[in-house]
Every structure is written in structure tokens, then in C-alpha cells.
C-alpha atoms as a PDB file:
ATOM      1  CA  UNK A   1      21.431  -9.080  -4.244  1.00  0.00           C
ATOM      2  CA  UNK A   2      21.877  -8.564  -7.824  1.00  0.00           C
ATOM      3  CA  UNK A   3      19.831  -6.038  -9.675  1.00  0.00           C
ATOM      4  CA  UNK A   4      19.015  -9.317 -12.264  1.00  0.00           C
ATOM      5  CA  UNK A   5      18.009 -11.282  -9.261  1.00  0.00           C
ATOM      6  CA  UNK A   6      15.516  -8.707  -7.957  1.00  0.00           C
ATOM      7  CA  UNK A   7      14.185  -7.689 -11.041  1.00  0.00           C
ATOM      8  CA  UNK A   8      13.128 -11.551 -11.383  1.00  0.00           C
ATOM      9  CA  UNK A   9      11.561 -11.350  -8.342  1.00  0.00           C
ATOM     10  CA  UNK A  10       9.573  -8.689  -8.716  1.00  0.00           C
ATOM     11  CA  UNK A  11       7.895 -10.418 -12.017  1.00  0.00           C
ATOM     12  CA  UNK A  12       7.734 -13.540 -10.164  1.00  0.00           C
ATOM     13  CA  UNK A  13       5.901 -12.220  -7.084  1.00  0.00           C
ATOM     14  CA  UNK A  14       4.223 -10.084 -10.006  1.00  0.00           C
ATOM     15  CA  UNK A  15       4.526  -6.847  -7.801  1.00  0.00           C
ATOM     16  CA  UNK A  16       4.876  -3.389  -9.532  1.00  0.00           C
ATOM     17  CA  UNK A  17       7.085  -1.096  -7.329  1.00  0.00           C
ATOM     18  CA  UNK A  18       7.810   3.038  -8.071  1.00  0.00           C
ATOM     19  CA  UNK A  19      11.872   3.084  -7.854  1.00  0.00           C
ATOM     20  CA  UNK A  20      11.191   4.974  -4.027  1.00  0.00           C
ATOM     21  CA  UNK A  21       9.921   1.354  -3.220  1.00  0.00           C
ATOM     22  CA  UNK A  22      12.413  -0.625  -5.161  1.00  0.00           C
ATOM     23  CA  UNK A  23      15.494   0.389  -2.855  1.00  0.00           C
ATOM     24  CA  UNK A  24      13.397   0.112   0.324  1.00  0.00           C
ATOM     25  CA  UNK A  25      12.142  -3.141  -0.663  1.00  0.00           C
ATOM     26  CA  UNK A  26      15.282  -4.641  -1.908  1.00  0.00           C
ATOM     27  CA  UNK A  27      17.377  -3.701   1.696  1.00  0.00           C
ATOM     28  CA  UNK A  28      14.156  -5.729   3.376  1.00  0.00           C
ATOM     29  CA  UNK A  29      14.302  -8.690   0.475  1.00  0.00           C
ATOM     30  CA  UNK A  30      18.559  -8.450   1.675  1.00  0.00           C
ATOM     31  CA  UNK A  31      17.767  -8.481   5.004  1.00  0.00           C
ATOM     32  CA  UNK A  32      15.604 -11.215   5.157  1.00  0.00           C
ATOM     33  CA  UNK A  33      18.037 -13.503   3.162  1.00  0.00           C
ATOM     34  CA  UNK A  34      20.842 -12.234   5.428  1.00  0.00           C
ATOM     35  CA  UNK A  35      18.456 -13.529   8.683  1.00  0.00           C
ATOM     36  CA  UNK A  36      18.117 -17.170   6.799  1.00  0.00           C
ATOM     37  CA  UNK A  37      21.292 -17.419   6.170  1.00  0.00           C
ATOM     38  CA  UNK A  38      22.062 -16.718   9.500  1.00  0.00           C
ATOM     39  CA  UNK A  39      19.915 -19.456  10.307  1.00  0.00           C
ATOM     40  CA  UNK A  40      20.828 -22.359   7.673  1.00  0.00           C
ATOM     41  CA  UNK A  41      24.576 -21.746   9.390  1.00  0.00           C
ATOM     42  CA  UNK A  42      23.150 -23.244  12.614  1.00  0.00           C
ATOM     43  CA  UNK A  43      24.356 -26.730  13.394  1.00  0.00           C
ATOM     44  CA  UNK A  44      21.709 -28.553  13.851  1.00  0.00           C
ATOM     45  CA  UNK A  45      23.105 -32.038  13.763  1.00  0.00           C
ATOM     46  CA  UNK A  46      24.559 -32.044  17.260  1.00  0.00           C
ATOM     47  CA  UNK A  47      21.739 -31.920  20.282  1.00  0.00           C
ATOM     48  CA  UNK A  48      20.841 -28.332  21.465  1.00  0.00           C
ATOM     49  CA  UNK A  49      20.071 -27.574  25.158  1.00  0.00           C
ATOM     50  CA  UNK A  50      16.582 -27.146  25.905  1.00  0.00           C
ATOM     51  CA  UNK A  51      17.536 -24.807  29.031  1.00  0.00           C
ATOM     52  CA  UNK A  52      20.892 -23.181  28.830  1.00  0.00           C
ATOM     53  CA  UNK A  53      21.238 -22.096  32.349  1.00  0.00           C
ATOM     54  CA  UNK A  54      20.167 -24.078  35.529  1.00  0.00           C
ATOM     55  CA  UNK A  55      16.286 -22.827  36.448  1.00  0.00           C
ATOM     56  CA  UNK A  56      16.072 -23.355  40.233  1.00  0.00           C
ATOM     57  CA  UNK A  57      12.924 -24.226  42.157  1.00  0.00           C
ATOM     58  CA  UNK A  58      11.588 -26.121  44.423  1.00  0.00           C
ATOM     59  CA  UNK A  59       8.459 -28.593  43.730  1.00  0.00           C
ATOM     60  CA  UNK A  60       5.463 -29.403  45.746  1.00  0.00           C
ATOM     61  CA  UNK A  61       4.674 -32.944  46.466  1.00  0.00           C
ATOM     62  CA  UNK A  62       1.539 -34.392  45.169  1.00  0.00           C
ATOM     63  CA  UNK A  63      -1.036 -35.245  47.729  1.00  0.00           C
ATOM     64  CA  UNK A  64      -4.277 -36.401  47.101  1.00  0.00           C
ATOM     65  CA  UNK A  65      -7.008 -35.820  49.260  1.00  0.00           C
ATOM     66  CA  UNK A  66     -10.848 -36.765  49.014  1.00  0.00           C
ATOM     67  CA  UNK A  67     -13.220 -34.037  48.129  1.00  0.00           C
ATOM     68  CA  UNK A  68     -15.530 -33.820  51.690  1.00  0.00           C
ATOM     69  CA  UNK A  69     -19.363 -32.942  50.207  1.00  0.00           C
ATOM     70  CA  UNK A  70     -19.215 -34.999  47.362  1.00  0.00           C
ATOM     71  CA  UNK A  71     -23.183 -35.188  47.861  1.00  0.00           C
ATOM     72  CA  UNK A  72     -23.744 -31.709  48.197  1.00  0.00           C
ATOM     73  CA  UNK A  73     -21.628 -30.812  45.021  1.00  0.00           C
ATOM     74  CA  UNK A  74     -23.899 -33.441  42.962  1.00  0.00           C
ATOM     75  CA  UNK A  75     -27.015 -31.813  44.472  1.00  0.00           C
ATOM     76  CA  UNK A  76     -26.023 -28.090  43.206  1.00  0.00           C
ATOM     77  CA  UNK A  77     -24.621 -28.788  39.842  1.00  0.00           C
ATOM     78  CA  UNK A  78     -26.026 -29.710  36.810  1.00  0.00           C
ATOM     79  CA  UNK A  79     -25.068 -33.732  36.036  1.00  0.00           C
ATOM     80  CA  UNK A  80     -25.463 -35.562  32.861  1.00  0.00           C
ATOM     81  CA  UNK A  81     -25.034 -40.011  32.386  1.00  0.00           C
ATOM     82  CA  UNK A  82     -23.537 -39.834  36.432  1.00  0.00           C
ATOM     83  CA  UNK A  83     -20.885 -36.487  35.552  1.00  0.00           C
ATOM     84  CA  UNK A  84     -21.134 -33.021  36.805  1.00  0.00           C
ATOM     85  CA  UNK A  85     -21.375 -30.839  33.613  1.00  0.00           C
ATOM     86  CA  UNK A  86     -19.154 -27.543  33.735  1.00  0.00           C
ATOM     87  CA  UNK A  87     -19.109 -24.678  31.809  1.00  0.00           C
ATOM     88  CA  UNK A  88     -18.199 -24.595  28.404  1.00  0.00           C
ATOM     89  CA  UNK A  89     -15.339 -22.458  27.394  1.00  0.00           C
END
């Protein structure tokens, strides 16, 4: 980065910097347009994998099963217009 460049930078982003700060910020203002650059060089026209390598596992089936005390889980919770209220989070 220019010395022009960052000096309009600084009066843009209107910060006042001693000359110790100046270099320091200027390698992180470089650094920062290095990282986007970086980035804008990614092709992003062409479909990326999600999942680059193969994730192995095994699933469970789904089974669904009736809940046994359906009564007795009505009679010790708190219910409001026929549904059991839980807590609120």
C-alpha cells in the first residue's frame, strides 16, 4: 500500500495515529487486503463440496412408539387449551 493511499485512509476513517502506530497499523491495513484478495481469487462460479472427505456413520432407524402414562403425565404437569406447558428457556 502506497503511503498516498494510507494517508487517505487515515482522514477518511478520521483516525489520528503517532508514526509508532502508523507502521503497525499499515502492515494490519496490508494484511487484511492481502486476506481479501486471497479470497476474491476464489472461484466461486463452479459448485464447491459441502464435505470434502467421506464422513462415515451409521444411522438409527426411526421408530415410533406410544408414550405409556399419557394420563399420569397430564395429571403432574401444568396444561394450558388441552397442551402440557414446559419450561420456558
Amino acid at each position: 500500500m502506497e503511503d498516498k493511499e494510507f494517508d487517505r485512509l487515515l482522514k477518511i476513517t478520521r483516525l489520528r495515529v503517532s508514526d509508532g502506530e502508523r507502521s503497525m497499523i499499515k502492515k494490519d491495513v496490508e494484511q487484511v487486503i492481502a486476506y481479501f484478495d486471497e479470497v476474491s481469487a476464489v472461484d466461486a462460479g463452479k459448485e464447491q463440496e459441502r464435505y470434502p472427505a467421506a464422513i462415515p456413520g451409521r444411522f438409527r432407524e426411526d421408530v415410533i412408539s406410544s408414550f405409556a402414562d399419557v394420563d399420569g403425565l397430564k395429571r403432574n404437569s401444568k396444561m394450558r387449551n388441552g397442551y402440557i406447558v414446559g419450561p420456558k428457556l
